[in-house]
PDB file of N, CA and C in Angstrom:
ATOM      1  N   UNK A   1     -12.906   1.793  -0.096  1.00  0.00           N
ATOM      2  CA  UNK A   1     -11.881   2.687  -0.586  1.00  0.00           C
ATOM      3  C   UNK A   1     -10.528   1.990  -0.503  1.00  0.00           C
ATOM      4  N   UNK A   2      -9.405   2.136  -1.754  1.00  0.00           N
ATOM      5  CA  UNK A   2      -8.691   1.412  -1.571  1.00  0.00           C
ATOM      6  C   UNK A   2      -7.559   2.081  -0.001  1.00  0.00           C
ATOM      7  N   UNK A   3      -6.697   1.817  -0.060  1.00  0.00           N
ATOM      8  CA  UNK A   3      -5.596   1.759   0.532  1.00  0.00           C
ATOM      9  C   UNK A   3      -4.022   2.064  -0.306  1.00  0.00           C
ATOM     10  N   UNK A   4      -3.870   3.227   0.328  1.00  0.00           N
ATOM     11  CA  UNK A   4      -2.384   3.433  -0.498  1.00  0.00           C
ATOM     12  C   UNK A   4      -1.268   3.406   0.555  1.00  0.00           C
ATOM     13  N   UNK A   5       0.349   3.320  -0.322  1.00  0.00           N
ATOM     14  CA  UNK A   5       1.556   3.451   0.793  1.00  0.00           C
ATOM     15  C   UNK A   5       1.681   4.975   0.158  1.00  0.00           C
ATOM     16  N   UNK A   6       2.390   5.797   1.586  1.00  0.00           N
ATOM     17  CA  UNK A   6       3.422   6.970   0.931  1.00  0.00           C
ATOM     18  C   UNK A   6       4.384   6.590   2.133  1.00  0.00           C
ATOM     19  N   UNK A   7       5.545   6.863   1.677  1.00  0.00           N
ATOM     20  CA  UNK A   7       7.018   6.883   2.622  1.00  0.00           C
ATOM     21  C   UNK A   7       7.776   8.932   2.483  1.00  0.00           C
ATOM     22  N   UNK A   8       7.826   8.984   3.418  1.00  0.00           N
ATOM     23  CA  UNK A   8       8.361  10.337   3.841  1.00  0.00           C
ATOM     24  C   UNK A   8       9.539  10.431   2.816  1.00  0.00           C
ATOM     25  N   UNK A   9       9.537  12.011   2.579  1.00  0.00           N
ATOM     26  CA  UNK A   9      11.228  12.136   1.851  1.00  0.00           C
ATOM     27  C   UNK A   9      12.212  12.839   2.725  1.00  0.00           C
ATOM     28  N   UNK A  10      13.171  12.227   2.856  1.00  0.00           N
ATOM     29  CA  UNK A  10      14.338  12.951   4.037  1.00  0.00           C
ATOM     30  C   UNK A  10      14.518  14.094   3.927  1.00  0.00           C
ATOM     31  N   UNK A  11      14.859  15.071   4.801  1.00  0.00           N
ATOM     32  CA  UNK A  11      15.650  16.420   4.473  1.00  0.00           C
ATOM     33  C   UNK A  11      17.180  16.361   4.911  1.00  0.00           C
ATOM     34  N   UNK A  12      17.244  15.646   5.495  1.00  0.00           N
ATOM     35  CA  UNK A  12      18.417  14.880   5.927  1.00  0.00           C
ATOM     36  C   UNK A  12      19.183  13.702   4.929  1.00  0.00           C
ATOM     37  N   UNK A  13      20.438  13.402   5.003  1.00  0.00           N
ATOM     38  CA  UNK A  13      21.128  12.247   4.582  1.00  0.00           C
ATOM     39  C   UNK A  13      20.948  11.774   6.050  1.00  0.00           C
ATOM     40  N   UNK A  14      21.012  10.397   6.096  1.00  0.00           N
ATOM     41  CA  UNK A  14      20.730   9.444   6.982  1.00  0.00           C
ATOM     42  C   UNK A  14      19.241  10.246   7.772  1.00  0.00           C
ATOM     43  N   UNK A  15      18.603  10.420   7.445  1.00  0.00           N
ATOM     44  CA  UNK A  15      16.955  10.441   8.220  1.00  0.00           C
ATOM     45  C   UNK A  15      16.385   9.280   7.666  1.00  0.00           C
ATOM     46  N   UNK A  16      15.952   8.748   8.702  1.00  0.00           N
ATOM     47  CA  UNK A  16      15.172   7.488   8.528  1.00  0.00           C
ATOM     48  C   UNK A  16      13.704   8.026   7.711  1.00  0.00           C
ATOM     49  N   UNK A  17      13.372   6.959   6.846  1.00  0.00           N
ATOM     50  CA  UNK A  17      11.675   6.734   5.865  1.00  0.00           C
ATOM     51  C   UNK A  17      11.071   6.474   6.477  1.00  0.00           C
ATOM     52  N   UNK A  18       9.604   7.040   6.784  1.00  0.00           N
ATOM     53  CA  UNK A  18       8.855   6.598   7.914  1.00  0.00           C
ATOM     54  C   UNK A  18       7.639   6.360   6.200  1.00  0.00           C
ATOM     55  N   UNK A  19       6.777   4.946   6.898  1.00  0.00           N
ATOM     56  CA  UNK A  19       5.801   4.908   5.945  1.00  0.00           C
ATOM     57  C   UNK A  19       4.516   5.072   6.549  1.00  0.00           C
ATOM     58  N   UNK A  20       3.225   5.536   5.761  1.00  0.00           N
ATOM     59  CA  UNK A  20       1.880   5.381   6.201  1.00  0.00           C
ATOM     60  C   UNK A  20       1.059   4.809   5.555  1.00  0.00           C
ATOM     61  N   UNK A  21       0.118   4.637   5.808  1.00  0.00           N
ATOM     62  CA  UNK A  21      -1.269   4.153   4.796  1.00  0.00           C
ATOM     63  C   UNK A  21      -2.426   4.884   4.583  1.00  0.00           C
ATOM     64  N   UNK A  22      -2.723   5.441   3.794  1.00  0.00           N
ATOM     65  CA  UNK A  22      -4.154   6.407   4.102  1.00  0.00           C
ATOM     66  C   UNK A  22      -5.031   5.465   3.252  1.00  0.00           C
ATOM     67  N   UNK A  23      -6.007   5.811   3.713  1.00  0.00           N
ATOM     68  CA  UNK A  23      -7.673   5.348   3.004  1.00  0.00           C
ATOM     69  C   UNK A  23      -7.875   6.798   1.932  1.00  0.00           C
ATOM     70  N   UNK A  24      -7.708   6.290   0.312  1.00  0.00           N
ATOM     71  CA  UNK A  24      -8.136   7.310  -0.843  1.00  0.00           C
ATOM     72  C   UNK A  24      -8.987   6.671  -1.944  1.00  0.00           C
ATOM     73  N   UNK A  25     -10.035   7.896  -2.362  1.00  0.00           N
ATOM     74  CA  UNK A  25     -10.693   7.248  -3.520  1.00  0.00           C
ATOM     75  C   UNK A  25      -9.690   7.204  -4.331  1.00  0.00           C
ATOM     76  N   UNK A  26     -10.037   6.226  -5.704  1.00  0.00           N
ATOM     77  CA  UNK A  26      -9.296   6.180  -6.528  1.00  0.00           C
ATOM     78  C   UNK A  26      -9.083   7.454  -7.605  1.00  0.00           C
ATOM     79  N   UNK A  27     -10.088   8.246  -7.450  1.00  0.00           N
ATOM     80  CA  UNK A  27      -9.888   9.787  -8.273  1.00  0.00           C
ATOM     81  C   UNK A  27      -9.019  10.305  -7.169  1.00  0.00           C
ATOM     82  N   UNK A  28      -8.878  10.612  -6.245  1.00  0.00           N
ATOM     83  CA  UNK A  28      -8.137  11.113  -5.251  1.00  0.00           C
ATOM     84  C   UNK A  28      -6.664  12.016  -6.059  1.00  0.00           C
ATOM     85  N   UNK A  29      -6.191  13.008  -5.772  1.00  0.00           N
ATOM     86  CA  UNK A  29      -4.745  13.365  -6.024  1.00  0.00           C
ATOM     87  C   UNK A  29      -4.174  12.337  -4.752  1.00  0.00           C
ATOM     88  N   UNK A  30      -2.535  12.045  -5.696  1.00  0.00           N
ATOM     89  CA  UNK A  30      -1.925  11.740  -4.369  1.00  0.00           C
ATOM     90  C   UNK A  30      -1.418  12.744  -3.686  1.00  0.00           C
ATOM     91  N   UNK A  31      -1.448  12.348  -1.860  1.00  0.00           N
ATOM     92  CA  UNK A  31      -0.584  13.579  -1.344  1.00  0.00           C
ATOM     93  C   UNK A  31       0.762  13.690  -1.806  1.00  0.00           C
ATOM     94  N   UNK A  32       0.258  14.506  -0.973  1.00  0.00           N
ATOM     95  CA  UNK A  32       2.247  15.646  -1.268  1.00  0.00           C
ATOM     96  C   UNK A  32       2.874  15.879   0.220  1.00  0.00           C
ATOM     97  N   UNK A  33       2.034  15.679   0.838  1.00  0.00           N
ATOM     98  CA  UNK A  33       2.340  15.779   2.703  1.00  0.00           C
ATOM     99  C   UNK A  33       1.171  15.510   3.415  1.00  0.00           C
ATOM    100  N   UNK A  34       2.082  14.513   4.399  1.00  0.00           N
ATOM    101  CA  UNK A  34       1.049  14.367   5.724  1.00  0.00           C
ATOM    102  C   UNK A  34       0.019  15.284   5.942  1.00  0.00           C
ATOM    103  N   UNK A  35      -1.494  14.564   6.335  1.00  0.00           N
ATOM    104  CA  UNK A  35      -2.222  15.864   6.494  1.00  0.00           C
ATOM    105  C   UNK A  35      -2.335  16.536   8.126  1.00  0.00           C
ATOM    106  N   UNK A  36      -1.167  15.570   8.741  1.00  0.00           N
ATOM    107  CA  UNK A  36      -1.486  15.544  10.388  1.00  0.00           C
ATOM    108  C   UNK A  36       0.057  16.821  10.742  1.00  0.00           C
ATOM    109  N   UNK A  37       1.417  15.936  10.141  1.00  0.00           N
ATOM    110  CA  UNK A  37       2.421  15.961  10.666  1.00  0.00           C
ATOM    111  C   UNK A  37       2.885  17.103   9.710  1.00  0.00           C
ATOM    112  N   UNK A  38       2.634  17.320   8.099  1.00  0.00           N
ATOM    113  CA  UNK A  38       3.525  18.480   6.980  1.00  0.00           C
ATOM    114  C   UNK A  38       4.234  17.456   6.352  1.00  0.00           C
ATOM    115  N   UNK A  39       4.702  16.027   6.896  1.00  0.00           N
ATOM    116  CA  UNK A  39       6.130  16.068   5.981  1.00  0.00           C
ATOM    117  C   UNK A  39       5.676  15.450   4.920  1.00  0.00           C
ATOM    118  N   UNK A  40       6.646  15.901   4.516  1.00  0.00           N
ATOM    119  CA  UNK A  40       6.492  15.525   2.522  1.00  0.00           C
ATOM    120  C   UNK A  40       6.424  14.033   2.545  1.00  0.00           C
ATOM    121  N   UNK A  41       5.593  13.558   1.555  1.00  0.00           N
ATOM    122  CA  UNK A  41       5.240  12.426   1.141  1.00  0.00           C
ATOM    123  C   UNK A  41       5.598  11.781  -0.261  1.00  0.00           C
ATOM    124  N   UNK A  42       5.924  10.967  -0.531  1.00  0.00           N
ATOM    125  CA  UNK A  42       5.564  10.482  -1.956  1.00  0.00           C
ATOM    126  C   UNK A  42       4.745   9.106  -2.138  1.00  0.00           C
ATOM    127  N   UNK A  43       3.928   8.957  -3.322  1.00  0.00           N
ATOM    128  CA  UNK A  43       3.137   7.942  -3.004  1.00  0.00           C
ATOM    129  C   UNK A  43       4.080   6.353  -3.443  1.00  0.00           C
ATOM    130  N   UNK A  44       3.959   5.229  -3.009  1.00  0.00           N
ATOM    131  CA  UNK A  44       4.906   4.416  -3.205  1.00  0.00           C
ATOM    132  C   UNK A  44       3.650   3.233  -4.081  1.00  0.00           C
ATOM    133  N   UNK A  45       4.410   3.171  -5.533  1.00  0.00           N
ATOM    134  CA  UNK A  45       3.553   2.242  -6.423  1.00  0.00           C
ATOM    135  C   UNK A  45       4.487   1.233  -6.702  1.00  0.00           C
ATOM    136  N   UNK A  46       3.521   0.182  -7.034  1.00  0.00           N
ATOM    137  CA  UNK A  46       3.802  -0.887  -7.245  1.00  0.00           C
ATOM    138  C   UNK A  46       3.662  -2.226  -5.345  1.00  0.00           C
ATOM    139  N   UNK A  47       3.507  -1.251  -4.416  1.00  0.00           N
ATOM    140  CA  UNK A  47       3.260  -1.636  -3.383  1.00  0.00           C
ATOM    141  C   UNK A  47       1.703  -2.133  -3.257  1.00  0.00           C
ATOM    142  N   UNK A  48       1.416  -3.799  -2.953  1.00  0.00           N
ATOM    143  CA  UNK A  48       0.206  -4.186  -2.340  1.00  0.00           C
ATOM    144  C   UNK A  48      -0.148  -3.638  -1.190  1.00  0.00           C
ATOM    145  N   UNK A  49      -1.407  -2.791  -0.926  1.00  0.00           N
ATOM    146  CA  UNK A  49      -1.874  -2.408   0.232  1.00  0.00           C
ATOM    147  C   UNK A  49      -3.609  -3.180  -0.180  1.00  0.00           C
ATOM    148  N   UNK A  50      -3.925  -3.284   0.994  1.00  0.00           N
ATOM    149  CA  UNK A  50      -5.317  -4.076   1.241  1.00  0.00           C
ATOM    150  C   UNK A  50      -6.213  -2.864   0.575  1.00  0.00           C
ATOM    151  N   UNK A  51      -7.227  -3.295  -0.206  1.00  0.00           N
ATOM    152  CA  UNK A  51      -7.990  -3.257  -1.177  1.00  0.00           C
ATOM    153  C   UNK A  51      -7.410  -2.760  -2.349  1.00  0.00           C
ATOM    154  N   UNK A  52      -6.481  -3.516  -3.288  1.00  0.00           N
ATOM    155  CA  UNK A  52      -5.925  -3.942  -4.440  1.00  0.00           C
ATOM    156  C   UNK A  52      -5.749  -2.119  -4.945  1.00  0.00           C
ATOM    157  N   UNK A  53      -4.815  -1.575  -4.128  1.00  0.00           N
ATOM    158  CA  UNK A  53      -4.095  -0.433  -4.466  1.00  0.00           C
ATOM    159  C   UNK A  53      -3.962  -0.093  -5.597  1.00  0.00           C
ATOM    160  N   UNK A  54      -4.024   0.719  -6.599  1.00  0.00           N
ATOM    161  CA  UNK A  54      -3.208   0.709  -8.020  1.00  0.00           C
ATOM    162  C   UNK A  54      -3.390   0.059  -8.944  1.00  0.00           C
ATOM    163  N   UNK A  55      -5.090  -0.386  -8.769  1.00  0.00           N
ATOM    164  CA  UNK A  55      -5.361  -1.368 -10.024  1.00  0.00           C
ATOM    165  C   UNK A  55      -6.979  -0.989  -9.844  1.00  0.00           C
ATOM    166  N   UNK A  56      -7.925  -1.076 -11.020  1.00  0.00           N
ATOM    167  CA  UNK A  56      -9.405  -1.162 -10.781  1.00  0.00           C
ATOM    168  C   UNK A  56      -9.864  -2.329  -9.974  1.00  0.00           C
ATOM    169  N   UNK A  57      -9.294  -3.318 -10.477  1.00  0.00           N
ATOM    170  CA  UNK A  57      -9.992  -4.629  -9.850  1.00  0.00           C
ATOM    171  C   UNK A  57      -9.340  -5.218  -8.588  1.00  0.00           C
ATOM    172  N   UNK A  58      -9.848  -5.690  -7.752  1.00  0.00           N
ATOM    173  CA  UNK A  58      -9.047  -6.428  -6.910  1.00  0.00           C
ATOM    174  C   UNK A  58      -8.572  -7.709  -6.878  1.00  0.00           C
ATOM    175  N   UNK A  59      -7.146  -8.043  -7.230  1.00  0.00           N
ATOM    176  CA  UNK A  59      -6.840  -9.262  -7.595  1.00  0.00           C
ATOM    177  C   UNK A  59      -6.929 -10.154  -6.469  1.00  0.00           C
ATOM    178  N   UNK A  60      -7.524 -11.793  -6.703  1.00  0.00           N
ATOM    179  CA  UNK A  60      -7.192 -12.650  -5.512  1.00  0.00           C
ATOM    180  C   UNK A  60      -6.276 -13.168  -5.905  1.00  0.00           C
ATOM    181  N   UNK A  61      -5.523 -14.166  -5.111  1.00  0.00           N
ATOM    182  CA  UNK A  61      -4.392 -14.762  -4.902  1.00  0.00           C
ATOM    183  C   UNK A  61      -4.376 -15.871  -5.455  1.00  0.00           C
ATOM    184  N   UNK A  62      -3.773 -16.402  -6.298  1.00  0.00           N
ATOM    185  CA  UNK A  62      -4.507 -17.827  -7.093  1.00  0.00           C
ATOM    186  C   UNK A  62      -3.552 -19.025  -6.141  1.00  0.00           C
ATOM    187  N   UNK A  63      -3.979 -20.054  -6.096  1.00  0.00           N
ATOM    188  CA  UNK A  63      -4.126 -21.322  -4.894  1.00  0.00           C
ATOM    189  C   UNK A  63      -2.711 -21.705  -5.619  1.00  0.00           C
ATOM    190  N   UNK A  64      -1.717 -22.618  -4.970  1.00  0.00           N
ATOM    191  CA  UNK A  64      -0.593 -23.023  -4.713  1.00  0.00           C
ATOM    192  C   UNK A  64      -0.802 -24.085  -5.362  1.00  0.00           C
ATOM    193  N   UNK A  65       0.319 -24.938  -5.624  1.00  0.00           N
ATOM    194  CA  UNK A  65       0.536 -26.109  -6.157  1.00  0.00           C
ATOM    195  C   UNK A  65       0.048 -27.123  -5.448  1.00  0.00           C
ATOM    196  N   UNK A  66       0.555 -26.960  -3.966  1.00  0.00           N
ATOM    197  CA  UNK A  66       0.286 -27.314  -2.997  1.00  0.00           C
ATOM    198  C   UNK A  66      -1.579 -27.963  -2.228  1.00  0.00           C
ATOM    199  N   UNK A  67      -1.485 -27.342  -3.227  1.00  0.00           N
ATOM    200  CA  UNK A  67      -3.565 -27.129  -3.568  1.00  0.00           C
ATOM    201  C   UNK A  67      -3.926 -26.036  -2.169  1.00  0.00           C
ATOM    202  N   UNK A  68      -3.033 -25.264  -1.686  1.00  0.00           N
ATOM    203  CA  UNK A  68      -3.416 -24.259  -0.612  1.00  0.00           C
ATOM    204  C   UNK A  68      -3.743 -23.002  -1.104  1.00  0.00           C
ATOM    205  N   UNK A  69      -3.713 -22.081  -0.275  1.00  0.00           N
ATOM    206  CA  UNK A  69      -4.202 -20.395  -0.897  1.00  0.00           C
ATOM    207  C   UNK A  69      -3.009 -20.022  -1.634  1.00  0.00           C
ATOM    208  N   UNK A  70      -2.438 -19.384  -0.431  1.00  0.00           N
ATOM    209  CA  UNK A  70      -1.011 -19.167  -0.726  1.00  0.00           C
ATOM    210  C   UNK A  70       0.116 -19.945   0.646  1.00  0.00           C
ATOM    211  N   UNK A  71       0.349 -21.028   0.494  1.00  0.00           N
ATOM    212  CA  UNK A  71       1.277 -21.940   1.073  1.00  0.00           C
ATOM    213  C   UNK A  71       0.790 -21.459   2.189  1.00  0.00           C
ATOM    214  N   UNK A  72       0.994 -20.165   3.392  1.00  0.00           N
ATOM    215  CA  UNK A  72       0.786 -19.952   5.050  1.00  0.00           C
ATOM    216  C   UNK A  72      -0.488 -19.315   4.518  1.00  0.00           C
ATOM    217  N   UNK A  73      -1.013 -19.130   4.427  1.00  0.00           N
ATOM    218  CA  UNK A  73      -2.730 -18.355   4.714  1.00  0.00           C
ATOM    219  C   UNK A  73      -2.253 -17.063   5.016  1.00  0.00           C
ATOM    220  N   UNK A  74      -1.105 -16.208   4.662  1.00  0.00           N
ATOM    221  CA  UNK A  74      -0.650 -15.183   5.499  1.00  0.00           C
ATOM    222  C   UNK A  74      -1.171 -14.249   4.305  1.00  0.00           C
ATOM    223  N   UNK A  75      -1.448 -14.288   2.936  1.00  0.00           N
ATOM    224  CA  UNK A  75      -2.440 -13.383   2.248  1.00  0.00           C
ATOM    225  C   UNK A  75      -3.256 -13.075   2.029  1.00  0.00           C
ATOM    226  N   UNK A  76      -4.452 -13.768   2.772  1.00  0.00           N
ATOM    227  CA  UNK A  76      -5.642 -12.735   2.995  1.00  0.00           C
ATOM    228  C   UNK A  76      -6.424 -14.351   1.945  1.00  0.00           C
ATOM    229  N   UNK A  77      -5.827 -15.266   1.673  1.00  0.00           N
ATOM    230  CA  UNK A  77      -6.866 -15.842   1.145  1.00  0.00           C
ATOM    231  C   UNK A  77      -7.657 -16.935   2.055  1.00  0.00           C
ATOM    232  N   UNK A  78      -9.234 -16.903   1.918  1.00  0.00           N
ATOM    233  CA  UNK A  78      -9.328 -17.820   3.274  1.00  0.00           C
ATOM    234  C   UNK A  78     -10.119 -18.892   1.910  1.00  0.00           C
ATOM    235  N   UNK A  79     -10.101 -20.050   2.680  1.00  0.00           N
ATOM    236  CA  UNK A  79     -10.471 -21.400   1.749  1.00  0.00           C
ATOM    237  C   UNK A  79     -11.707 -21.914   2.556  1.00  0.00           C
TER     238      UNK A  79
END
């Protein structure tokens, strides 16, 4: 199941964005609020979350010039 972001919406000016990650099928509605805490949610796209969020397929990372994964190994590609 992929992995999505939602970031809280303030009710406040200056309230800090708190973000989460839930595990959703891809038919899934997005939430609208935490299912633990109430607070309002919105879902945040265009954000990579681990298992290729917001797309059918899961993209890999194509290898560096460098002939590496991605320059530090810090994306998930292992060689």
């Amino acid at each position: 199941m992929p992995t999505y972001e939602y970031e809280t919406v303030p009710n406040k000016k200056g309230e800090p964005v708190k973000r989460y990650e839930f595990q959703q099928k891809m038919s899934d509605e997005p939430l609208t609020e935490h299912p633990e805490t109430g607070e309002k949610l919105i879902k945040v796209y265009g954000a990579f979350a681990v298992g290729g969020a917001g797309g059918s397929s899961n993209p890999q990372p194509s290898p560096s010039s460098s002939g590496g994964c991605c320059g530090g190994g810090g994306c998930g590609c292992h060689n």
